[in-house]
C-alpha atoms as a PDB file:
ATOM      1  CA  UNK A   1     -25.557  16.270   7.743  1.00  0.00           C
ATOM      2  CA  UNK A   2     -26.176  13.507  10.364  1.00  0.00           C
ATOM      3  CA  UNK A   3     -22.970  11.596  11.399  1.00  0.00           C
ATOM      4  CA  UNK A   4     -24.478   8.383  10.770  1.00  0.00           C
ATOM      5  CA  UNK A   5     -24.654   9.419   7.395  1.00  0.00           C
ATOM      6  CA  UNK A   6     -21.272  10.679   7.266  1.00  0.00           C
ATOM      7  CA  UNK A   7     -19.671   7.833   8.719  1.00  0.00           C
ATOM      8  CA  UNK A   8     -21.848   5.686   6.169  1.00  0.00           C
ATOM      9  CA  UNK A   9     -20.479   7.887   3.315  1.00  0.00           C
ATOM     10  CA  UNK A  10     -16.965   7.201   4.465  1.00  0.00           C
ATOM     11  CA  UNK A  11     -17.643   3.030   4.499  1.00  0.00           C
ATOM     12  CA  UNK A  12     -18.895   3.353   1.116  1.00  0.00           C
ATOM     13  CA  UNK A  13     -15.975   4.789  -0.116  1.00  0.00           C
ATOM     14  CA  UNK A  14     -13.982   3.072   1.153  1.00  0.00           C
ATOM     15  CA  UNK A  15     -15.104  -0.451   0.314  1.00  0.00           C
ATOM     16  CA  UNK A  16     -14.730   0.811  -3.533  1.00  0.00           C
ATOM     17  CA  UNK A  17     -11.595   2.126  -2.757  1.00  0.00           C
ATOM     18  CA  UNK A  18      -9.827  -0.506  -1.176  1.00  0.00           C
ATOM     19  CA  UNK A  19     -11.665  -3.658  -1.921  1.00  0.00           C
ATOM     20  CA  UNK A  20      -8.851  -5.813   0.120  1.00  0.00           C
ATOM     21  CA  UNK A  21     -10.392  -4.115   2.853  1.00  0.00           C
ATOM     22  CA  UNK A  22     -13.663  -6.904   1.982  1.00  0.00           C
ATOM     23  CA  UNK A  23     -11.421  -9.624   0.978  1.00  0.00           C
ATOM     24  CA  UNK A  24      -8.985 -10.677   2.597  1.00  0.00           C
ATOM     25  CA  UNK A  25      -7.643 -13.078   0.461  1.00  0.00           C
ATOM     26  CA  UNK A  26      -6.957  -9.948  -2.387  1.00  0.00           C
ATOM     27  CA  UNK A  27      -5.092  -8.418   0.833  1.00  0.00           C
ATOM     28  CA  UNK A  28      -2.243 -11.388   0.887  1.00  0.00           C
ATOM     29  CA  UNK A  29       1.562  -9.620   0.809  1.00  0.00           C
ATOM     30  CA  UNK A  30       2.489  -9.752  -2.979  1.00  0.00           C
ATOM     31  CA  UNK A  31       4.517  -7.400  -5.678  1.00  0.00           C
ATOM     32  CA  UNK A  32       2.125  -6.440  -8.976  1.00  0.00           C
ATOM     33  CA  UNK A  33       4.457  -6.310 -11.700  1.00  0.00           C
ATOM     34  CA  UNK A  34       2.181  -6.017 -14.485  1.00  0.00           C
ATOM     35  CA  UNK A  35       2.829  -2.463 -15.431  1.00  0.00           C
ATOM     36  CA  UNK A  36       6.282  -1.385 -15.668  1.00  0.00           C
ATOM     37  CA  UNK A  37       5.414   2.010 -15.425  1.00  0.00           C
ATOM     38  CA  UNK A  38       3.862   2.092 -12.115  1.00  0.00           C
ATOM     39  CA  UNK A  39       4.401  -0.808  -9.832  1.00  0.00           C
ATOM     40  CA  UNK A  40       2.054  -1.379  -6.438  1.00  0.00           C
ATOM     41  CA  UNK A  41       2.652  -3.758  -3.325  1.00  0.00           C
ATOM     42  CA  UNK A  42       0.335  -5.256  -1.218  1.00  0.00           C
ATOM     43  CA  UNK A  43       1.226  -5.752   2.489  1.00  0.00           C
ATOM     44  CA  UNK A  44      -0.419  -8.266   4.468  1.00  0.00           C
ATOM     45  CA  UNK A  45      -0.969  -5.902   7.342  1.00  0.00           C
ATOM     46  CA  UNK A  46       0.059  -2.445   6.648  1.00  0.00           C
ATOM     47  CA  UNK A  47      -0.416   0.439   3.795  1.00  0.00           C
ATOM     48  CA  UNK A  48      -0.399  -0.760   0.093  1.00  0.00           C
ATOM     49  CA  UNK A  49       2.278   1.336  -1.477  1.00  0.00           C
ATOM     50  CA  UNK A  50       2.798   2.399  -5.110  1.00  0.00           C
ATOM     51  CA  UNK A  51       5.542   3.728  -6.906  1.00  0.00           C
ATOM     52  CA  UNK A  52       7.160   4.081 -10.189  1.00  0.00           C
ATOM     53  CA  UNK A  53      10.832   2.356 -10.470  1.00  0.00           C
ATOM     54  CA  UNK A  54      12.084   5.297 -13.034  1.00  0.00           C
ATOM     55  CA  UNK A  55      12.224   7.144 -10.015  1.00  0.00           C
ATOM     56  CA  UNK A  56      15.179   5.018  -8.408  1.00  0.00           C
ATOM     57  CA  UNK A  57      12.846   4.328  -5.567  1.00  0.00           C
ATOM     58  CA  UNK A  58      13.698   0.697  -3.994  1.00  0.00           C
ATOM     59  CA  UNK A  59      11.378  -1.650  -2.225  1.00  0.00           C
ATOM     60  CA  UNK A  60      12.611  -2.715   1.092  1.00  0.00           C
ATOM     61  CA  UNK A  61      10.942  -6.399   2.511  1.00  0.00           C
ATOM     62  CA  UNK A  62      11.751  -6.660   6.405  1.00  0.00           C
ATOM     63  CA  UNK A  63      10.206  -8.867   8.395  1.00  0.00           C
ATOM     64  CA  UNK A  64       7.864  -9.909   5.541  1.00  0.00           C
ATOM     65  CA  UNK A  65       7.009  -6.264   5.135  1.00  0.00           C
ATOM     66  CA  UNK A  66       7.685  -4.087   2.179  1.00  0.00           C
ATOM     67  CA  UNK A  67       9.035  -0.364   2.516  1.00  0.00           C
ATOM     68  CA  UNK A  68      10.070   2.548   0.642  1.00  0.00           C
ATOM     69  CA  UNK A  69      13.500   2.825   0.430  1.00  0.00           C
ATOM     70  CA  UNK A  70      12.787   6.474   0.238  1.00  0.00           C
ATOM     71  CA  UNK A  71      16.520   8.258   0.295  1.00  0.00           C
ATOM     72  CA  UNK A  72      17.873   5.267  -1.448  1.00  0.00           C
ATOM     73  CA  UNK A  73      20.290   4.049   1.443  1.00  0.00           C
ATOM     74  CA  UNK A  74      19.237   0.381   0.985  1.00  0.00           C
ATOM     75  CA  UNK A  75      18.277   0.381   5.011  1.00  0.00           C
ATOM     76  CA  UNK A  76      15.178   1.575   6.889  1.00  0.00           C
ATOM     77  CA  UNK A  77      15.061   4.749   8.487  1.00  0.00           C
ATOM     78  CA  UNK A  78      12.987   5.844  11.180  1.00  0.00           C
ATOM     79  CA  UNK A  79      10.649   8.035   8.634  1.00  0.00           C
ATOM     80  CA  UNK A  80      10.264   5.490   6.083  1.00  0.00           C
ATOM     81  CA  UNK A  81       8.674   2.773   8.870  1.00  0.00           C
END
């Protein structure tokens, strides 16, 4: 396969996948809390993270930026940045 054609594979996917990649508006730091079950932030810049709040897992917003609280020590480690 031709890497142009990989690469253009890769786009493609990716656009459906993450469609705040194409808007940047939908990419604006907010908390979606309309599913108690699973929960997902949205970081302005940055990964959008999902988790589900039976597991104990906090979210951690320095800096305007939301983090796993991954070992539940209320602060940000290293690994969790």
């Amino acid at each position: 396969m031709p890497a142009t054609s990989l690469h253009l594979r890769k786009t493609i996917v990716a656009v459906f996948l993450f469609p705040s990649l194409m808007n940047p508006i939908a990419a604006q730091q907010k908390i979606d809390s309309s599913n108690s079950n699973f929960k997902i932030v949205f970081n302005k810049t940055g990964p959008v993270l999902g988790y589900a709040p039976a597991s104990g897992i906090k979210i951690l917003t320095i800096k305007g930026l939301h983090f796993k609280d991954l070992n539940k020590n209320g602060k940000l480690d290293k690994y969790e940045d």
